[in-house]
C-alpha atoms as a PDB file:
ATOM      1  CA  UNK A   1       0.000   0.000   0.000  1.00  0.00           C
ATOM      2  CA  UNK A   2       1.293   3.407  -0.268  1.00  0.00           C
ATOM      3  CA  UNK A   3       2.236   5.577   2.365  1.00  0.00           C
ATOM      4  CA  UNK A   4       0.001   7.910   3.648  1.00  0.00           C
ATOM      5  CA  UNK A   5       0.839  11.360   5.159  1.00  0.00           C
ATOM      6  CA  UNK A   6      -1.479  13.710   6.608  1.00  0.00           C
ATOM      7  CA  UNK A   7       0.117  17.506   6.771  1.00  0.00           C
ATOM      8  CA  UNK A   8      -2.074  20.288   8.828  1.00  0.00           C
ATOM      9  CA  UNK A   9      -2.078  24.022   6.728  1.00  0.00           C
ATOM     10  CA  UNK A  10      -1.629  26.341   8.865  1.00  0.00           C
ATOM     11  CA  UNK A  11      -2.016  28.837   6.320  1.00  0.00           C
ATOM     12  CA  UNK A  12      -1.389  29.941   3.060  1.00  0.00           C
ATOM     13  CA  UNK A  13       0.689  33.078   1.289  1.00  0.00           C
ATOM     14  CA  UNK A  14      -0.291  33.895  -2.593  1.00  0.00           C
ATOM     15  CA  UNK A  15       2.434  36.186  -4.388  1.00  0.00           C
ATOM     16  CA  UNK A  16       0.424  38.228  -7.080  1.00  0.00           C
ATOM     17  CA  UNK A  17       1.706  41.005  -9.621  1.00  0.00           C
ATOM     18  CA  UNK A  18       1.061  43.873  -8.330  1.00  0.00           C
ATOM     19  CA  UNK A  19       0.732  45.192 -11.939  1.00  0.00           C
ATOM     20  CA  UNK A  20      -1.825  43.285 -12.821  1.00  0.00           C
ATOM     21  CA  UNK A  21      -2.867  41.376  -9.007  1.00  0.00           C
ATOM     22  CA  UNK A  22      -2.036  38.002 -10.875  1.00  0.00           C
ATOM     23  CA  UNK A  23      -1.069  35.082  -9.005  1.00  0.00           C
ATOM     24  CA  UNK A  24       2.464  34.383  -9.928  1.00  0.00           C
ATOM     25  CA  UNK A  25       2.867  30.530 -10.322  1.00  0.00           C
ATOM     26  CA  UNK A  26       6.535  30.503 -11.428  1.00  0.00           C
ATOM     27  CA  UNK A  27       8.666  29.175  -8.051  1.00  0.00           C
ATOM     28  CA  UNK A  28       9.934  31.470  -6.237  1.00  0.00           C
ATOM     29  CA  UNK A  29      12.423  31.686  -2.925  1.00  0.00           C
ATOM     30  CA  UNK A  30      10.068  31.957   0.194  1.00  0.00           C
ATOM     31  CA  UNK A  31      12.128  31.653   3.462  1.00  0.00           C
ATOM     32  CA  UNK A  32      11.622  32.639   7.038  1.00  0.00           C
ATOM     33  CA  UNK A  33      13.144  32.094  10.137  1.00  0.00           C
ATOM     34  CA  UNK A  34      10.449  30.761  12.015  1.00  0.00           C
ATOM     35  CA  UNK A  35       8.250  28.931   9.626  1.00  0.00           C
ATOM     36  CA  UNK A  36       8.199  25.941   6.867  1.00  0.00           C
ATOM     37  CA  UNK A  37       6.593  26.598   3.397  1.00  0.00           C
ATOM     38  CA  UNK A  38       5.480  23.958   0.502  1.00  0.00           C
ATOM     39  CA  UNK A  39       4.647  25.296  -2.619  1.00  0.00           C
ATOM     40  CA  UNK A  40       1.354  23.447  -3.836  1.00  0.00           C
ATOM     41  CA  UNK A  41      -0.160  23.306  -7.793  1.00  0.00           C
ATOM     42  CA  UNK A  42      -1.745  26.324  -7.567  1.00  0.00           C
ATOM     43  CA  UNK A  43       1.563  28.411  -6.885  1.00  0.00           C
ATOM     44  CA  UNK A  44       0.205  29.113  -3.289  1.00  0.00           C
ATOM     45  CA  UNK A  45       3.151  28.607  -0.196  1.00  0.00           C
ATOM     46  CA  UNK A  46       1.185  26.322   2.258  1.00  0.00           C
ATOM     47  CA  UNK A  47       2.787  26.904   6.096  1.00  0.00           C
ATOM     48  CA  UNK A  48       3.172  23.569   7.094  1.00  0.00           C
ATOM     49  CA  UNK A  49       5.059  25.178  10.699  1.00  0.00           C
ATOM     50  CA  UNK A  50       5.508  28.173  12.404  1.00  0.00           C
ATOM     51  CA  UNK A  51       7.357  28.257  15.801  1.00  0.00           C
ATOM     52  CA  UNK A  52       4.730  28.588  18.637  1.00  0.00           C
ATOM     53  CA  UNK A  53       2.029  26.342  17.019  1.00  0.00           C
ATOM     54  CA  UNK A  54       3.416  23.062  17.522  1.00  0.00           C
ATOM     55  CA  UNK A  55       0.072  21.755  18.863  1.00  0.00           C
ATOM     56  CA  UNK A  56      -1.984  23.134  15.561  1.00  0.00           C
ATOM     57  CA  UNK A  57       0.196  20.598  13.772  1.00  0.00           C
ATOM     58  CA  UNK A  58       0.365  17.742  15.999  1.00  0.00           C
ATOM     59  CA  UNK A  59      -3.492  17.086  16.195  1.00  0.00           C
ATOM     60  CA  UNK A  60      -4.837  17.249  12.971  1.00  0.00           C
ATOM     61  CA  UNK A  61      -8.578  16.162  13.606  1.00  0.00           C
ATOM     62  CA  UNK A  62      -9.102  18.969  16.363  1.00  0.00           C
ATOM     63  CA  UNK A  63      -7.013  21.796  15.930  1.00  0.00           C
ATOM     64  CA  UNK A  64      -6.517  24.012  19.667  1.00  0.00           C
ATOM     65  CA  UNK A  65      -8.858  26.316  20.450  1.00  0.00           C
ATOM     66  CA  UNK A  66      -8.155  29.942  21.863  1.00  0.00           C
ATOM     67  CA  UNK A  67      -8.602  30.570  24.925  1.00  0.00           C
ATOM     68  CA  UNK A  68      -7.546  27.451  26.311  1.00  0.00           C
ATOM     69  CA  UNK A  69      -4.479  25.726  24.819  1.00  0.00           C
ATOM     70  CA  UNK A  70      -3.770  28.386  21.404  1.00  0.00           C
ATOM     71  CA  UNK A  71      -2.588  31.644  20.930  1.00  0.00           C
ATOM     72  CA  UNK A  72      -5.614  34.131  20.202  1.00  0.00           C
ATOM     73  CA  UNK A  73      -6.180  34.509  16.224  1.00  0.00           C
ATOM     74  CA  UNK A  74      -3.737  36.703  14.243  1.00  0.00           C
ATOM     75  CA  UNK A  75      -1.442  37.201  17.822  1.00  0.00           C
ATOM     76  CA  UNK A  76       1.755  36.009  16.829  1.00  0.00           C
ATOM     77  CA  UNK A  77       3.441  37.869  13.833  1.00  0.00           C
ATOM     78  CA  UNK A  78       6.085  36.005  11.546  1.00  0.00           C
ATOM     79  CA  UNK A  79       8.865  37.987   8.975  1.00  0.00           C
ATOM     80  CA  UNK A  80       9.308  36.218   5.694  1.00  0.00           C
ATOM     81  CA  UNK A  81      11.759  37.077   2.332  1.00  0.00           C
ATOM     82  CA  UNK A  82      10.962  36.521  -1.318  1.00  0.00           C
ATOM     83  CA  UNK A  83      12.892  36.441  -4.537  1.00  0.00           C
ATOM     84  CA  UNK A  84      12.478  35.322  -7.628  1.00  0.00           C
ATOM     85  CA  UNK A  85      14.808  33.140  -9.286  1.00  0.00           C
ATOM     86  CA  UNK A  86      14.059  34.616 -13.000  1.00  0.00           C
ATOM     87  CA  UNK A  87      14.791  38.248 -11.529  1.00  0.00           C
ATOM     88  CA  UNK A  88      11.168  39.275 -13.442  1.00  0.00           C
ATOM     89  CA  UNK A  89      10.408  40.752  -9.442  1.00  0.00           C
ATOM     90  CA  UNK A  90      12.466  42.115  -7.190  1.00  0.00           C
ATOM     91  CA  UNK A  91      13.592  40.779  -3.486  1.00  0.00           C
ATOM     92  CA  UNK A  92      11.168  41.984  -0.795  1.00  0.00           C
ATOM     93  CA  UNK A  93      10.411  40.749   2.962  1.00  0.00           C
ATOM     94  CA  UNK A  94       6.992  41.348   4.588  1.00  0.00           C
ATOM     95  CA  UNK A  95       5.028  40.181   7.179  1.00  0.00           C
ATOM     96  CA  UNK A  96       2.452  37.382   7.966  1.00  0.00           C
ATOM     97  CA  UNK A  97      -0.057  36.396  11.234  1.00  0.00           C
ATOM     98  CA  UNK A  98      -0.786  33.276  12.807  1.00  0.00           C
ATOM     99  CA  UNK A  99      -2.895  31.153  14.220  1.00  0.00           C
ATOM    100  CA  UNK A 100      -5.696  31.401  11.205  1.00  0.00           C
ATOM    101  CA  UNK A 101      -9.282  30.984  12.033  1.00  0.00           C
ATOM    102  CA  UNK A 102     -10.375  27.560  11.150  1.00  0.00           C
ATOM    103  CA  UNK A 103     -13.806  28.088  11.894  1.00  0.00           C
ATOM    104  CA  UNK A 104     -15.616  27.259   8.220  1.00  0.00           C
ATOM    105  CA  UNK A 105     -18.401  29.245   8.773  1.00  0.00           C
ATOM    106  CA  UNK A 106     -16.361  32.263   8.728  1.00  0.00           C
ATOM    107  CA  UNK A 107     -14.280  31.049   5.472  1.00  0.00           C
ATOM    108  CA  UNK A 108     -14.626  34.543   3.787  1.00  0.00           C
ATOM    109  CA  UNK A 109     -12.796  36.675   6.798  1.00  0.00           C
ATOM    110  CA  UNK A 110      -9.842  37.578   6.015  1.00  0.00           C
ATOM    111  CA  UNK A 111      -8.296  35.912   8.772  1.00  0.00           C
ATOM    112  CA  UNK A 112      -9.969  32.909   8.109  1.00  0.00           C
ATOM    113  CA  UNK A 113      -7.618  29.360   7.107  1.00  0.00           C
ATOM    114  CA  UNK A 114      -8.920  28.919   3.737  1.00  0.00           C
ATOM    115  CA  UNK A 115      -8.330  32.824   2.812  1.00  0.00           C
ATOM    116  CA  UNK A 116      -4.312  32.613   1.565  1.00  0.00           C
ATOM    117  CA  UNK A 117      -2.819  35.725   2.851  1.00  0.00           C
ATOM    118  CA  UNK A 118      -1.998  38.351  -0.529  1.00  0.00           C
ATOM    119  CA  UNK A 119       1.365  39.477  -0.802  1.00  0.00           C
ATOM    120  CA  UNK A 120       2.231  41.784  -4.217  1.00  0.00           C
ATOM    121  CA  UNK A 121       5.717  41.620  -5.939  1.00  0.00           C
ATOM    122  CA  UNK A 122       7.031  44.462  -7.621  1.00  0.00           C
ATOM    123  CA  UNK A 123       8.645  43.925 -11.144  1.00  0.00           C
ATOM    124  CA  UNK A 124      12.117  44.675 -11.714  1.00  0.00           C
ATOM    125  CA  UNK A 125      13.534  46.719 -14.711  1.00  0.00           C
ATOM    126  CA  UNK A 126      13.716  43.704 -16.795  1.00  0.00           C
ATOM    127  CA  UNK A 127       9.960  42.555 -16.242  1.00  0.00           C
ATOM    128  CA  UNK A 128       8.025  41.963 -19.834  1.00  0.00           C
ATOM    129  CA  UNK A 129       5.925  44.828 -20.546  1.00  0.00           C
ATOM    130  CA  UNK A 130       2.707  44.849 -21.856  1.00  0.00           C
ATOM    131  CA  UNK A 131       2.530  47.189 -25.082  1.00  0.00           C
ATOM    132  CA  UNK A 132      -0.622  48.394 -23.772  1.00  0.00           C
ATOM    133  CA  UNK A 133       0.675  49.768 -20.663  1.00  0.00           C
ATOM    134  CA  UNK A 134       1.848  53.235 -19.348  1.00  0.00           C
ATOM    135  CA  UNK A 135       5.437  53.036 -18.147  1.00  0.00           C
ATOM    136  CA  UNK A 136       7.703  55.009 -16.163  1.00  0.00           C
ATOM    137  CA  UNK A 137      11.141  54.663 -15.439  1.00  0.00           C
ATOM    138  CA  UNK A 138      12.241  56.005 -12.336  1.00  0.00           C
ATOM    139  CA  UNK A 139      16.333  56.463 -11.449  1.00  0.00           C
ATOM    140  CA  UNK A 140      16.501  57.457  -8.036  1.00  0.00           C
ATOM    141  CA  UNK A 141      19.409  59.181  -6.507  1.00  0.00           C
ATOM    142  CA  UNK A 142      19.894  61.052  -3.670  1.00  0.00           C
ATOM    143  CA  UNK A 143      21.184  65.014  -3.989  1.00  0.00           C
ATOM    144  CA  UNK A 144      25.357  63.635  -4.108  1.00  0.00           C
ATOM    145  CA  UNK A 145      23.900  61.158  -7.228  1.00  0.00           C
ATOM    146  CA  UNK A 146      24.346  58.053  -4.852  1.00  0.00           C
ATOM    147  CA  UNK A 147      21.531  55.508  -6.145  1.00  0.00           C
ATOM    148  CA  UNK A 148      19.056  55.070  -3.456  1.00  0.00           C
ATOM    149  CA  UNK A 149      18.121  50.947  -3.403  1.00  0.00           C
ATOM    150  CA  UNK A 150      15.019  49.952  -1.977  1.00  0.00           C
ATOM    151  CA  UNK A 151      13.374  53.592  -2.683  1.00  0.00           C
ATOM    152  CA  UNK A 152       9.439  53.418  -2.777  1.00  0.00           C
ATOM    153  CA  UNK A 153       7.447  55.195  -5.495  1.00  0.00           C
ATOM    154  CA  UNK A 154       3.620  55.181  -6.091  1.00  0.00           C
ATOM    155  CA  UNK A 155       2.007  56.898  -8.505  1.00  0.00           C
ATOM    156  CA  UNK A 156      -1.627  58.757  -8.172  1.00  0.00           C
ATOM    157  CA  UNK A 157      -3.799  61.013 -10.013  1.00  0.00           C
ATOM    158  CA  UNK A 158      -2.436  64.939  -9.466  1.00  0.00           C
ATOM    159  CA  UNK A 159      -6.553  65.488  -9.456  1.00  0.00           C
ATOM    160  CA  UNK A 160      -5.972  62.889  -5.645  1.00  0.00           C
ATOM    161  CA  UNK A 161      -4.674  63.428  -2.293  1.00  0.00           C
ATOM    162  CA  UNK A 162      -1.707  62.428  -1.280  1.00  0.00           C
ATOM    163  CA  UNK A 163      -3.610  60.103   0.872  1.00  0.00           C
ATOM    164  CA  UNK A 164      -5.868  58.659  -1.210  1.00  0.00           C
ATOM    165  CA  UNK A 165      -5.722  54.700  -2.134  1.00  0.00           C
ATOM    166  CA  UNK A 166      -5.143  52.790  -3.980  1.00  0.00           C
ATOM    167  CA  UNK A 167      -2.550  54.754  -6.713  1.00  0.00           C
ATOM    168  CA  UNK A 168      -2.305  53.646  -9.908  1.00  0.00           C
ATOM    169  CA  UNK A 169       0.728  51.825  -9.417  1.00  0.00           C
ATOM    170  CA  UNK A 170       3.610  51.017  -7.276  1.00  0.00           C
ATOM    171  CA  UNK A 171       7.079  50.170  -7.417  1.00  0.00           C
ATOM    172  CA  UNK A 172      10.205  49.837  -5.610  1.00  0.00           C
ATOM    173  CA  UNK A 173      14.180  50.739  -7.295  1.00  0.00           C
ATOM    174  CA  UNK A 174      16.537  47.522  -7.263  1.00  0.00           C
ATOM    175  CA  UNK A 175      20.025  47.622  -5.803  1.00  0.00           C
ATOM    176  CA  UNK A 176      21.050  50.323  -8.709  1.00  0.00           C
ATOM    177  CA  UNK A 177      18.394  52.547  -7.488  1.00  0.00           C
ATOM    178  CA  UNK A 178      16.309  52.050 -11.149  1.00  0.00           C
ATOM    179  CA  UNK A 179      12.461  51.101 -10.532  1.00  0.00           C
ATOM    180  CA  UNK A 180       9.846  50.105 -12.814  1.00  0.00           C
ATOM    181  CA  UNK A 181       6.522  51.488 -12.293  1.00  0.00           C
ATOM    182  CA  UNK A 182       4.091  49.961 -14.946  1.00  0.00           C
ATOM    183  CA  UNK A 183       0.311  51.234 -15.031  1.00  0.00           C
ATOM    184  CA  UNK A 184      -2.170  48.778 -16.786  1.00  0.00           C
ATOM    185  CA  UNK A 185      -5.722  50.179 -17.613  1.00  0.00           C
ATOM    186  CA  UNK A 186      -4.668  53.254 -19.058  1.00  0.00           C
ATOM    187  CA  UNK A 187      -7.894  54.306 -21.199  1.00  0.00           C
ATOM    188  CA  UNK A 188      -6.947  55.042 -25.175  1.00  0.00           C
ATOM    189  CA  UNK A 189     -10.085  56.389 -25.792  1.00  0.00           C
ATOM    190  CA  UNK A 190     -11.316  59.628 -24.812  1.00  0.00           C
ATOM    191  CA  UNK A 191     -15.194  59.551 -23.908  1.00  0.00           C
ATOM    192  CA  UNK A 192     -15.405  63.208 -23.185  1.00  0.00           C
ATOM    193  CA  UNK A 193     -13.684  64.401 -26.291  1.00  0.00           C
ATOM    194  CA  UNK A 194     -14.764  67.949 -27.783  1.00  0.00           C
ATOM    195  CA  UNK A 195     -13.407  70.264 -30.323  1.00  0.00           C
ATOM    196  CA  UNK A 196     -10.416  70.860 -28.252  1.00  0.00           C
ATOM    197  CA  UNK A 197      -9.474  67.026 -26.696  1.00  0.00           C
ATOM    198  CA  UNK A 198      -8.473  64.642 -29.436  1.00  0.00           C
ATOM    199  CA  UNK A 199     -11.201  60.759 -29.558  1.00  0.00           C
ATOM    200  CA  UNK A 200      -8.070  58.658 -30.009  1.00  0.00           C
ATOM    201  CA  UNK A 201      -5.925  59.568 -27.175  1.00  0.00           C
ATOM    202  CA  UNK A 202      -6.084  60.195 -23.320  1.00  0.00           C
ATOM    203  CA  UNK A 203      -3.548  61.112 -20.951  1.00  0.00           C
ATOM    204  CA  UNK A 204      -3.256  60.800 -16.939  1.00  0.00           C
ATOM    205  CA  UNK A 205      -1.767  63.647 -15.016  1.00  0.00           C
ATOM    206  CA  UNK A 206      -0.471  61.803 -12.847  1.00  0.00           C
ATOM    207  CA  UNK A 207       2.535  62.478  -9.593  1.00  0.00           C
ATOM    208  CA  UNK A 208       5.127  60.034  -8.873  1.00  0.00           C
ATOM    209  CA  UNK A 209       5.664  60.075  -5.014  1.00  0.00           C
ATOM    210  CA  UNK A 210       9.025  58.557  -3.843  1.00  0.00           C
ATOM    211  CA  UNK A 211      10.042  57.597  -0.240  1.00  0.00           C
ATOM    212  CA  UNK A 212      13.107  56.275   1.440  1.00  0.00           C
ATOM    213  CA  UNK A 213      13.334  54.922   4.384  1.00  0.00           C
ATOM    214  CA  UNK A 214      17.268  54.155   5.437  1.00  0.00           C
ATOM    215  CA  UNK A 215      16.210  51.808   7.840  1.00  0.00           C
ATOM    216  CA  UNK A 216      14.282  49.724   5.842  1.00  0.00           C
ATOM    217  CA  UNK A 217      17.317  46.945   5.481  1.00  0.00           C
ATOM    218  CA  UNK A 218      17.248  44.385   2.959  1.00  0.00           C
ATOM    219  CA  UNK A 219      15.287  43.193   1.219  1.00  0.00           C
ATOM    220  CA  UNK A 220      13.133  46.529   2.277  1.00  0.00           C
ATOM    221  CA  UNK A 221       9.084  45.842   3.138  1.00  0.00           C
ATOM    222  CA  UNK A 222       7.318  48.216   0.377  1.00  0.00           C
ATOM    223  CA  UNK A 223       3.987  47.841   2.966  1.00  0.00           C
ATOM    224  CA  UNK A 224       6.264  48.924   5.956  1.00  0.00           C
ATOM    225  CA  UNK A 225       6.922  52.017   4.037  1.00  0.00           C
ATOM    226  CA  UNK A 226       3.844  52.918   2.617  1.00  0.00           C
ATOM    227  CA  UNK A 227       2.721  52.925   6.506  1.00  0.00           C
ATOM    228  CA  UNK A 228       5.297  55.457   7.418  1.00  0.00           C
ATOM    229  CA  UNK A 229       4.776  57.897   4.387  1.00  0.00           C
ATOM    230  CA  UNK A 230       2.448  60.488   5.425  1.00  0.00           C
ATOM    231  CA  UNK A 231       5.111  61.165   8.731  1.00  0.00           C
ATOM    232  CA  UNK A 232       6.088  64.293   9.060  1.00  0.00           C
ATOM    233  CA  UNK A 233       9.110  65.673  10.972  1.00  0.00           C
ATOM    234  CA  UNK A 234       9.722  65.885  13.554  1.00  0.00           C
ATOM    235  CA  UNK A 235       8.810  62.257  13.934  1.00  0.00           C
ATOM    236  CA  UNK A 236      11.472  60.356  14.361  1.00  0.00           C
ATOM    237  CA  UNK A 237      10.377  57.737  11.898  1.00  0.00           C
ATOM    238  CA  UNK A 238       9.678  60.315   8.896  1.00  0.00           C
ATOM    239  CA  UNK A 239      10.790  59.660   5.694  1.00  0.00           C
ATOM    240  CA  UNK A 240      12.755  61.446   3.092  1.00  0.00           C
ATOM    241  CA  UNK A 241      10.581  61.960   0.184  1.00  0.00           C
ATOM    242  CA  UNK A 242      10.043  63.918  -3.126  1.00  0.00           C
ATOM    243  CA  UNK A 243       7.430  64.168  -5.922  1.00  0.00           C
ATOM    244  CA  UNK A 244       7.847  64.470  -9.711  1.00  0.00           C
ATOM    245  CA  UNK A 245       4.895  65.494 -12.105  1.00  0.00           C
ATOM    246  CA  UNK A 246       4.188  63.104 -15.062  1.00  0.00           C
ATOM    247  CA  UNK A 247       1.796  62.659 -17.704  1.00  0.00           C
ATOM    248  CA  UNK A 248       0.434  59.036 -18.910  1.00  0.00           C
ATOM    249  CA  UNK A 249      -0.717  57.288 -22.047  1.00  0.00           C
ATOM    250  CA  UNK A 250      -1.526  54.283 -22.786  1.00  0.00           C
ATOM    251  CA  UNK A 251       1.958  52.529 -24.815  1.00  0.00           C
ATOM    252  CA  UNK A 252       3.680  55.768 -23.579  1.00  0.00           C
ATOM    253  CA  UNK A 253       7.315  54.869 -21.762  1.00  0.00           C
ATOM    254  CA  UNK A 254       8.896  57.629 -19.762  1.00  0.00           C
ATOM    255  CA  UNK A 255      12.303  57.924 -18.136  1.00  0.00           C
ATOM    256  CA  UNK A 256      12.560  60.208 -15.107  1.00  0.00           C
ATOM    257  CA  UNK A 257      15.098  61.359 -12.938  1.00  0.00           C
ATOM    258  CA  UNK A 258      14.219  61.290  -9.114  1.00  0.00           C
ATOM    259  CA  UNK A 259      16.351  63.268  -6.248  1.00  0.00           C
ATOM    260  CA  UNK A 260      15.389  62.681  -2.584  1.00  0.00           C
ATOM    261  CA  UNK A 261      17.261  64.863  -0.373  1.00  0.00           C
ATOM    262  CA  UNK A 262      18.314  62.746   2.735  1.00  0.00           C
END
């Protein structure tokens, strides 16, 4: 007969494109100090351990229940690095919580165990494009033309707040300080067109924020930063930024030059 083996999930992490929010099903490099990953068909990372929850995976017909015997839902946190062997997204860490609700009446939380937990790459310079796309090409240095690695840029509507979410794209530079910031969607027909605003054609004014956070180590967390970017001195935890004006169109490519002053 052969074997059996019977593996408890503790939970799940799904890398998407966050271009496109794609599941990405090519393997990738998932590692973490405290936890064991499998990668399954589907491209999702199955925890099959995490430190702390030895008793989750030792009875598998009647998982612990908080109070009692478990760690209350979402209480411990775990760190966790990704790469991708093809280099198509760059190397970020980020965060995940355990223990999951197992509870399947409450299947569509988002804490629940059969919800994987989203985590978006961001695509290096040498990610395919799609010819359909508005692209911009961000080099960012800092004021004495040192690049800055790990910088964070998001891109919104000028006609937005600065707080408003989502942008219409994000993106983080690689070790030369060069990011790739691709915006799918970008409309190539203009509905209101007039006399003065051509049918064919539509363009975004858009403003590419970028951050840097000289703490953030390496590989940076792009959702650690975004937390921290509407500080303001003279918190300590502020963040040197700058913003650059651009305009979009769909197929359009542009290079620009970014200078945060650290």
């Amino acid at each position: 007969m052969p074997d059996v083996i019977d593996v408890r999930v503790l939970g799940a992490l799904r890398f998407v494109d966050a271009t496109t929010g794609v599941g990405i099903k090519a393997p990738l490099r998932v590692t973490a100090p405290l936890a064991r990953f499998v990668r399954n068909r589907t491209g999702a990372y199955a925890v099959t351990w995490a430190s702390g929850l030895d008793a989750h995976v030792e009875r598998f017909h009647a998982p612990p229940s908080p109070p009692l015997d478990s760690p209350p839902f979402d209480s411990l946190p775990f760190a966790v690095a990704v790469s991708d062997p093809a280099r198509r997204y760059l190397d970020r860490s980020s965060s995940f919580r355990l223990p999951r609700d197992p509870d399947p009446a409450h299947a569509a939380d988002d804490n629940s165990l059969f919800r994987a937990m989203v985590i978006p790459l961001y695509p290096s310079p040498i990610a395919p494009i799609d010819p359909g796309w508005a692209v911009v090409r961000a080099s960012v240095r800092d004021s004495s033309g040192a690049a800055l690695p790990g910088a964070y840029l998001r891109l919104r509507r000028a006609s937005q707040p600065t707080a408003t979410n989502p942008p219409l794209a994000r993106g983080m530079a690689d070790d030369r300080g060069e990011a790739l910031i691709p915006v799918a969607g970008v409309p190539v027909t203009n509905w209101e067109a007039d006399d003065t605003r051509p049918v064919l054609s539509t363009e975004i004014e858009a403003v590419l924020e970028a951050y840097y956070d000289a703490n953030a180590g390496s590989p940076p967390d792009p959702d650690l930063i975004d937390s921290r970017r509407l500080l303001e001195p003279p918190d300590p935890n502020a963040l040197s930024k700058t913003s650059v004006n651009v305009r979009l169109a769909s197929g359009r490519e542009l290079a620009v030059s970014v200078v945060i002053t650290r």
